[in-house]
PDB file of N, CA and C in Angstrom:
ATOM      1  N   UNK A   1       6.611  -8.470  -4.117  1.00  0.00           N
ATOM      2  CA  UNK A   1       6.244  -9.548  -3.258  1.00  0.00           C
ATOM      3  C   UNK A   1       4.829  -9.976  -3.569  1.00  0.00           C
ATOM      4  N   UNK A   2       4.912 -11.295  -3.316  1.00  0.00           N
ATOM      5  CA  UNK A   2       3.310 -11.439  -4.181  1.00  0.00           C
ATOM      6  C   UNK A   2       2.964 -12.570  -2.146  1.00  0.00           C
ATOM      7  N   UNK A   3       1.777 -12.534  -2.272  1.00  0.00           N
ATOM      8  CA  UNK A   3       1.031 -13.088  -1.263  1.00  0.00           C
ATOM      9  C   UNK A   3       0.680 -12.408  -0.391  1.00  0.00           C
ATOM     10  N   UNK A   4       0.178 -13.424   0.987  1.00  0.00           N
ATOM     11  CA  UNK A   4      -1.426 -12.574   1.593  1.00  0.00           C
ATOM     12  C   UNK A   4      -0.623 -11.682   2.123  1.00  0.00           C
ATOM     13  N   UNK A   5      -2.071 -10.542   2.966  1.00  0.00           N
ATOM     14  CA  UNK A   5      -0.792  -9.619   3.525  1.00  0.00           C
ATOM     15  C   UNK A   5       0.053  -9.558   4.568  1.00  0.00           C
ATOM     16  N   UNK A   6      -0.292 -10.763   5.486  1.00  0.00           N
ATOM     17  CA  UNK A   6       0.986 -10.962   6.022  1.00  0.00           C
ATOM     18  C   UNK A   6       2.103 -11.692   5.518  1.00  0.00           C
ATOM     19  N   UNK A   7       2.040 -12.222   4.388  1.00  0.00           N
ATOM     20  CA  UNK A   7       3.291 -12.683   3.805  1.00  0.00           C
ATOM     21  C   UNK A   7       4.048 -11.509   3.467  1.00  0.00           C
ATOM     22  N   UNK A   8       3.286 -10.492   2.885  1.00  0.00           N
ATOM     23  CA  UNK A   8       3.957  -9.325   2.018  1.00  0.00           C
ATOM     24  C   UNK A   8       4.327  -8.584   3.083  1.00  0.00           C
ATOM     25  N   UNK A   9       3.991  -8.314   4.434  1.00  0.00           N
ATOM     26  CA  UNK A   9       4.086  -7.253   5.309  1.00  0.00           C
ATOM     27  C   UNK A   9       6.075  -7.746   6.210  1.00  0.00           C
ATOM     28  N   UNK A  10       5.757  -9.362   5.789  1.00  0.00           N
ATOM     29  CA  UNK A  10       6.858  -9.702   6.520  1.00  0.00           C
ATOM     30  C   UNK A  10       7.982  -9.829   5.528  1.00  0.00           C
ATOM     31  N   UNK A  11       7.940  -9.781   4.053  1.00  0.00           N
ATOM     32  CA  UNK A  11       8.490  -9.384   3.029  1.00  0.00           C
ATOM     33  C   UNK A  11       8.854  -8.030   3.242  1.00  0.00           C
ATOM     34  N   UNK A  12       8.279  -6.826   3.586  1.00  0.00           N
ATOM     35  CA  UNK A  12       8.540  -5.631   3.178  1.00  0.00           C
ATOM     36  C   UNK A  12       9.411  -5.148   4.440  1.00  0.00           C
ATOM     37  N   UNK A  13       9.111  -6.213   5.250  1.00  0.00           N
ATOM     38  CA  UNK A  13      10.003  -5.356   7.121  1.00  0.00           C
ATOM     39  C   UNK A  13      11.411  -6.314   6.774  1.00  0.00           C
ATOM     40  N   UNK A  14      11.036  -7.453   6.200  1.00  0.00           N
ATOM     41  CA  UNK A  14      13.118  -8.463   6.212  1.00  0.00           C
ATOM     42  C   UNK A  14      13.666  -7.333   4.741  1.00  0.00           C
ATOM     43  N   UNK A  15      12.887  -7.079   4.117  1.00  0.00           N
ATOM     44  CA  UNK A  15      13.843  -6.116   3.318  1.00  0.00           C
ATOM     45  C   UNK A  15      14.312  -4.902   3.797  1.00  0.00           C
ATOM     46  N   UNK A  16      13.789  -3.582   4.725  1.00  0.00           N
ATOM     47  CA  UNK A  16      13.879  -2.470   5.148  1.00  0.00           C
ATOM     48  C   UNK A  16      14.793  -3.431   5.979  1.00  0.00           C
ATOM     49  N   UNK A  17      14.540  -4.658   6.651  1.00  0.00           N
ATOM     50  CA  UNK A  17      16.086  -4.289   7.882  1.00  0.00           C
ATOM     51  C   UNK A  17      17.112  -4.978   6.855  1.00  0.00           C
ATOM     52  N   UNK A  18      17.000  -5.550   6.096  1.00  0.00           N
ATOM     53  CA  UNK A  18      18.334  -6.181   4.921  1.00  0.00           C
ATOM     54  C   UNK A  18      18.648  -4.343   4.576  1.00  0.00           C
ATOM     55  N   UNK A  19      18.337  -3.405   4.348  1.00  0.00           N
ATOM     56  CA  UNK A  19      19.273  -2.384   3.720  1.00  0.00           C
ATOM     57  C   UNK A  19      19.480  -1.836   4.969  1.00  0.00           C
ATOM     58  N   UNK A  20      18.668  -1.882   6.183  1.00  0.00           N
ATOM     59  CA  UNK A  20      18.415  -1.149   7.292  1.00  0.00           C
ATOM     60  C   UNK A  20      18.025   0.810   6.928  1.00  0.00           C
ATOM     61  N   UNK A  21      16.664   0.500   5.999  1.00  0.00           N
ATOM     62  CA  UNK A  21      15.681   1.725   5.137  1.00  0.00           C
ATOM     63  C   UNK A  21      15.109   1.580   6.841  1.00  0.00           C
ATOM     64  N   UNK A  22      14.920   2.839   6.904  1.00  0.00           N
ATOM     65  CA  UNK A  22      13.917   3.778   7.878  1.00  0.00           C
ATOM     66  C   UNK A  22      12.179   3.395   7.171  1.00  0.00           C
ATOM     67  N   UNK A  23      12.575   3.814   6.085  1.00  0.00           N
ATOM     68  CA  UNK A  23      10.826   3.654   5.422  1.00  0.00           C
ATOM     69  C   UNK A  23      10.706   2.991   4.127  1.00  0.00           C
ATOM     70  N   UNK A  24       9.995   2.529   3.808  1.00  0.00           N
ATOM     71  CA  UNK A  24       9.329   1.650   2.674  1.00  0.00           C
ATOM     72  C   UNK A  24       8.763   2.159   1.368  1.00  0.00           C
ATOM     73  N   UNK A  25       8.634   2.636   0.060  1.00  0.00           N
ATOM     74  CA  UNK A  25       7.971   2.780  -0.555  1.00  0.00           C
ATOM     75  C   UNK A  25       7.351   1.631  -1.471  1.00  0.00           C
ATOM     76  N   UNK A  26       5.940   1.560  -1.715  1.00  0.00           N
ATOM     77  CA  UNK A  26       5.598   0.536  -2.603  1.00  0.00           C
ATOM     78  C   UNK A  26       4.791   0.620  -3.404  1.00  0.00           C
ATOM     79  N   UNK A  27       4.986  -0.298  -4.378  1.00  0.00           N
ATOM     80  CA  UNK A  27       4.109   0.581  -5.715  1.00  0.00           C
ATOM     81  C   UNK A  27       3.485  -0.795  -5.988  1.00  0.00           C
ATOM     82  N   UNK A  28       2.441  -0.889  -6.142  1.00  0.00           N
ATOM     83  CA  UNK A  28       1.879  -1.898  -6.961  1.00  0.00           C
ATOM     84  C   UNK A  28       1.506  -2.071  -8.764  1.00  0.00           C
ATOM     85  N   UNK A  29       1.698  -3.011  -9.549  1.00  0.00           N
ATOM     86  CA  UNK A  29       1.979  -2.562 -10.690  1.00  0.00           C
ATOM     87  C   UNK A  29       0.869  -3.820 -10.950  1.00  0.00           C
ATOM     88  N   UNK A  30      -0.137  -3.122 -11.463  1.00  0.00           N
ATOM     89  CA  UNK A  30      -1.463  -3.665 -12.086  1.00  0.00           C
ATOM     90  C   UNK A  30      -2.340  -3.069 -13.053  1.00  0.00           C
ATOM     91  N   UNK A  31      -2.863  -3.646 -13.659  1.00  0.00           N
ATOM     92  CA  UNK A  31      -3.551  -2.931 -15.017  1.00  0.00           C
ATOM     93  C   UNK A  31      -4.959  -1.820 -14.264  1.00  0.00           C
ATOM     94  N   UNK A  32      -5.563  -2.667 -13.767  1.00  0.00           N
ATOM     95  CA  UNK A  32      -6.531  -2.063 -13.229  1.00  0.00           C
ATOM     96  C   UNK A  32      -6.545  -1.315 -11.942  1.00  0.00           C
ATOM     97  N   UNK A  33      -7.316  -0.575 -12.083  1.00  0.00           N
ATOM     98  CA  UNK A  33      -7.524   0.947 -10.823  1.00  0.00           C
ATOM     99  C   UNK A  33      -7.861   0.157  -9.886  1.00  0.00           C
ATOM    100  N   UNK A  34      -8.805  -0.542  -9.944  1.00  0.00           N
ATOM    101  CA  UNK A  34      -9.458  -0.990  -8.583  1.00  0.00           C
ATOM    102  C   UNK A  34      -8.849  -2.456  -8.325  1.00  0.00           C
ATOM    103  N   UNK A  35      -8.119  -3.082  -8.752  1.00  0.00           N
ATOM    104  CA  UNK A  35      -7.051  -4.071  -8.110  1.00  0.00           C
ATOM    105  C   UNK A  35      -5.898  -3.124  -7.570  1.00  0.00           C
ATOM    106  N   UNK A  36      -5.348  -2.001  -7.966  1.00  0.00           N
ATOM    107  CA  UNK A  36      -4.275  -1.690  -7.224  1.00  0.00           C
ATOM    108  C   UNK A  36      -4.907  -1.187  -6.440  1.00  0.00           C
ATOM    109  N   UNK A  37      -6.014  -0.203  -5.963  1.00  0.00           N
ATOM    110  CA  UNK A  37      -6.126   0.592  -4.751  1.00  0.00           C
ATOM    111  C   UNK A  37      -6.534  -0.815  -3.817  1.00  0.00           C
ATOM    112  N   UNK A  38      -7.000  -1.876  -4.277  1.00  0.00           N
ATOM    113  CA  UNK A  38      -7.134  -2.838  -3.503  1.00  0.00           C
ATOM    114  C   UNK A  38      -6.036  -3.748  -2.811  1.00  0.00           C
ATOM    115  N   UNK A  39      -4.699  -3.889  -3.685  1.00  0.00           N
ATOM    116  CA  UNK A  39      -3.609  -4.142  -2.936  1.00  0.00           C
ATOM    117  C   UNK A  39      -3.301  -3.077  -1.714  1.00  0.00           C
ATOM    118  N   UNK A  40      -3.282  -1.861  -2.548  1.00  0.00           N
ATOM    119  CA  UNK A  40      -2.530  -1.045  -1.260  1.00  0.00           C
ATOM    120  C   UNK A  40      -3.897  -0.770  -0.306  1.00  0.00           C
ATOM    121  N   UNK A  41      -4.723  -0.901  -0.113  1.00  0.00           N
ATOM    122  CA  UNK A  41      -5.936  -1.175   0.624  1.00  0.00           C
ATOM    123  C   UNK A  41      -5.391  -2.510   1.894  1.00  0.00           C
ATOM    124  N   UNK A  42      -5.040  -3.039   1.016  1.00  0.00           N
ATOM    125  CA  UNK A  42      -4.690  -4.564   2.319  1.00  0.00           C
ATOM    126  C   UNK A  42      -3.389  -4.688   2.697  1.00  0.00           C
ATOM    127  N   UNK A  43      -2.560  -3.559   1.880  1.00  0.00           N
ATOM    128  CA  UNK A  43      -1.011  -3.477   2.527  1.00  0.00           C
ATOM    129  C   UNK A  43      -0.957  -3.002   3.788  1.00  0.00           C
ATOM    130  N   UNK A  44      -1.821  -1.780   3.590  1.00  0.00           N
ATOM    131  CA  UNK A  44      -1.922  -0.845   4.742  1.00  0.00           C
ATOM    132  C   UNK A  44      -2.459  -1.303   6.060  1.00  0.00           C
ATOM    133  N   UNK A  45      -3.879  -2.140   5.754  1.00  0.00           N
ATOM    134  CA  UNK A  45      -4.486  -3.173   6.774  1.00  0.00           C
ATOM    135  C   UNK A  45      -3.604  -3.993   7.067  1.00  0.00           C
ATOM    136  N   UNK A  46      -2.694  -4.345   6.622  1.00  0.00           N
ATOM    137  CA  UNK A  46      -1.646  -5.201   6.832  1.00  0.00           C
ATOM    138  C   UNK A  46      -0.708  -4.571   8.474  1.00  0.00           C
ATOM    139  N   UNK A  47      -0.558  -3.460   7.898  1.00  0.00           N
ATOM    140  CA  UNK A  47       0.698  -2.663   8.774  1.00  0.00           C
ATOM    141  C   UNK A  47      -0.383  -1.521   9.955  1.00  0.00           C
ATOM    142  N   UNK A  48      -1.627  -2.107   9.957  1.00  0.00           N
ATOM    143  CA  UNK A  48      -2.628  -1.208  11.183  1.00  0.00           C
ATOM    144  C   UNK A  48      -2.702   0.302  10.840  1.00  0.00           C
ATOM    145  N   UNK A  49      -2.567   0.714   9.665  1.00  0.00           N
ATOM    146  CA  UNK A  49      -2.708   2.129   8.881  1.00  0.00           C
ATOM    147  C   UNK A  49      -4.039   2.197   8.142  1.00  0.00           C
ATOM    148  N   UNK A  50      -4.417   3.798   8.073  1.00  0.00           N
ATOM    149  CA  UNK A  50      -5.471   4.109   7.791  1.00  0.00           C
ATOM    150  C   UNK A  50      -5.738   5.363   7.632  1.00  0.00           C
ATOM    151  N   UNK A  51      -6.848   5.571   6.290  1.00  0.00           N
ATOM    152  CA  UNK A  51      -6.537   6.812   5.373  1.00  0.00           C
ATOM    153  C   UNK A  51      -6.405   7.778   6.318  1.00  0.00           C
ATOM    154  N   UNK A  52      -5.657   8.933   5.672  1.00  0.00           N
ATOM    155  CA  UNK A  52      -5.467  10.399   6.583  1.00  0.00           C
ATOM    156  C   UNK A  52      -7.163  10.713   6.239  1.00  0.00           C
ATOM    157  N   UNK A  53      -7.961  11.345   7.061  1.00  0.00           N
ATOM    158  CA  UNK A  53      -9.296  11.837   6.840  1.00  0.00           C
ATOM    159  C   UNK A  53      -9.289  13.080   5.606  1.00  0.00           C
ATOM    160  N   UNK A  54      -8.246  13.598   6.336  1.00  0.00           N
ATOM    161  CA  UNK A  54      -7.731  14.893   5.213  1.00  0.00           C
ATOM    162  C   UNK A  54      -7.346  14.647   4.090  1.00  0.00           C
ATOM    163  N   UNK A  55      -6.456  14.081   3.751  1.00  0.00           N
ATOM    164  CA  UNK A  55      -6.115  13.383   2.654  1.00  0.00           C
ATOM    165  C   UNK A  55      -6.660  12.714   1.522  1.00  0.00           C
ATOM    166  N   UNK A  56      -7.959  11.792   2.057  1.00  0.00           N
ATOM    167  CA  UNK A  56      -8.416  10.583   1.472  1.00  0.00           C
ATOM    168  C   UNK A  56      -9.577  11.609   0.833  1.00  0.00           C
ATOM    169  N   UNK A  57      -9.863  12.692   0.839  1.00  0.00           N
ATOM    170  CA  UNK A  57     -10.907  13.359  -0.478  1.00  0.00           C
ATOM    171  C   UNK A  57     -10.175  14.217  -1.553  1.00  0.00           C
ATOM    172  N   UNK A  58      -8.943  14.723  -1.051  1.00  0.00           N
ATOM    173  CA  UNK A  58      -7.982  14.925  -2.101  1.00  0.00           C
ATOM    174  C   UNK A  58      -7.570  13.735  -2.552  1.00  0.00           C
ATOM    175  N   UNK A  59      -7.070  12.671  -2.187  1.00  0.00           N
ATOM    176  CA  UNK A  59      -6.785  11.466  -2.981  1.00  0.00           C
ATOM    177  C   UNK A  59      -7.860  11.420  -3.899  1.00  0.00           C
ATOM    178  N   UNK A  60      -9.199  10.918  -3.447  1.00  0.00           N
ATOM    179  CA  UNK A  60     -10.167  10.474  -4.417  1.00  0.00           C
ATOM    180  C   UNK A  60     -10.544  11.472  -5.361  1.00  0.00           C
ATOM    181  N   UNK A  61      -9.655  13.054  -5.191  1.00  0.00           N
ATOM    182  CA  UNK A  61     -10.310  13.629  -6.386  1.00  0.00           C
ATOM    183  C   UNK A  61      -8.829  13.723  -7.768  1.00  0.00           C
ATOM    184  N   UNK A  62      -7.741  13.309  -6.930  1.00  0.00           N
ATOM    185  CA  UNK A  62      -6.419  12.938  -7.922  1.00  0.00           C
ATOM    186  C   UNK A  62      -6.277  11.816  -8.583  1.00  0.00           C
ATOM    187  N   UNK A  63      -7.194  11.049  -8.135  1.00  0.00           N
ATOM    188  CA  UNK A  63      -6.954   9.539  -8.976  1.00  0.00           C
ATOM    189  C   UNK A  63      -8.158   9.405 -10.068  1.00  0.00           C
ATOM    190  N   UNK A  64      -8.001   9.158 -11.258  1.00  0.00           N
ATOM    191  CA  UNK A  64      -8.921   8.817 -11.839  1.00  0.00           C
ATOM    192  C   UNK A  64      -9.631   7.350 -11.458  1.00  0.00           C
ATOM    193  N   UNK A  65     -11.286   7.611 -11.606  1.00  0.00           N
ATOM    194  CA  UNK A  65     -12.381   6.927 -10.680  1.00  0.00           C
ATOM    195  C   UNK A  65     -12.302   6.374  -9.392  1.00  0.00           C
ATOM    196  N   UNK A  66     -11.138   7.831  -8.758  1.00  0.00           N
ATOM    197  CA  UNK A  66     -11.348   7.688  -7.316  1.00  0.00           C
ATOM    198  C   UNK A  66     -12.307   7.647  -6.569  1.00  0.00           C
ATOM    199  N   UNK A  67     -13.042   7.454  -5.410  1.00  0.00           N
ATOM    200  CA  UNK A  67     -14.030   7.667  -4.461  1.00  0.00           C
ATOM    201  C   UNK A  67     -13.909   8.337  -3.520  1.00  0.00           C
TER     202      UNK A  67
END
């Protein structure tokens, strides 16, 4: 789905109820590191989510030039 993130957010909920999916996975497919963590950055702002505290320093030490 390409557009802002409420275009994409209302893209990703008419598809989960078209199969009637419980949950969503999404991958963004971009060359660069810091355009994809930036999509899924505004997906998430999209859907009122936000990093696990716990999580988000193991993330940044699994991703190459994580933060």
């Amino acid at each position: 789905m390409i557009g802002s993130p409420d275009t994409v957010r209302a893209g990703l909920e008419q598809v989960a109820r078209d199969y009637g999916a419980d949950e969503v996975m999404v991958v963004t497919i971009t060359f660069e590191h810091e355009t994809r963590r930036r999509s899924y950055e505004l997906i998430a702002e999209a859907f009122g989510l936000a990093p696990s505290v716990t999580a988000a320093p193991a993330l940044a030490e699994a991703v190459p030039g994580g933060s």
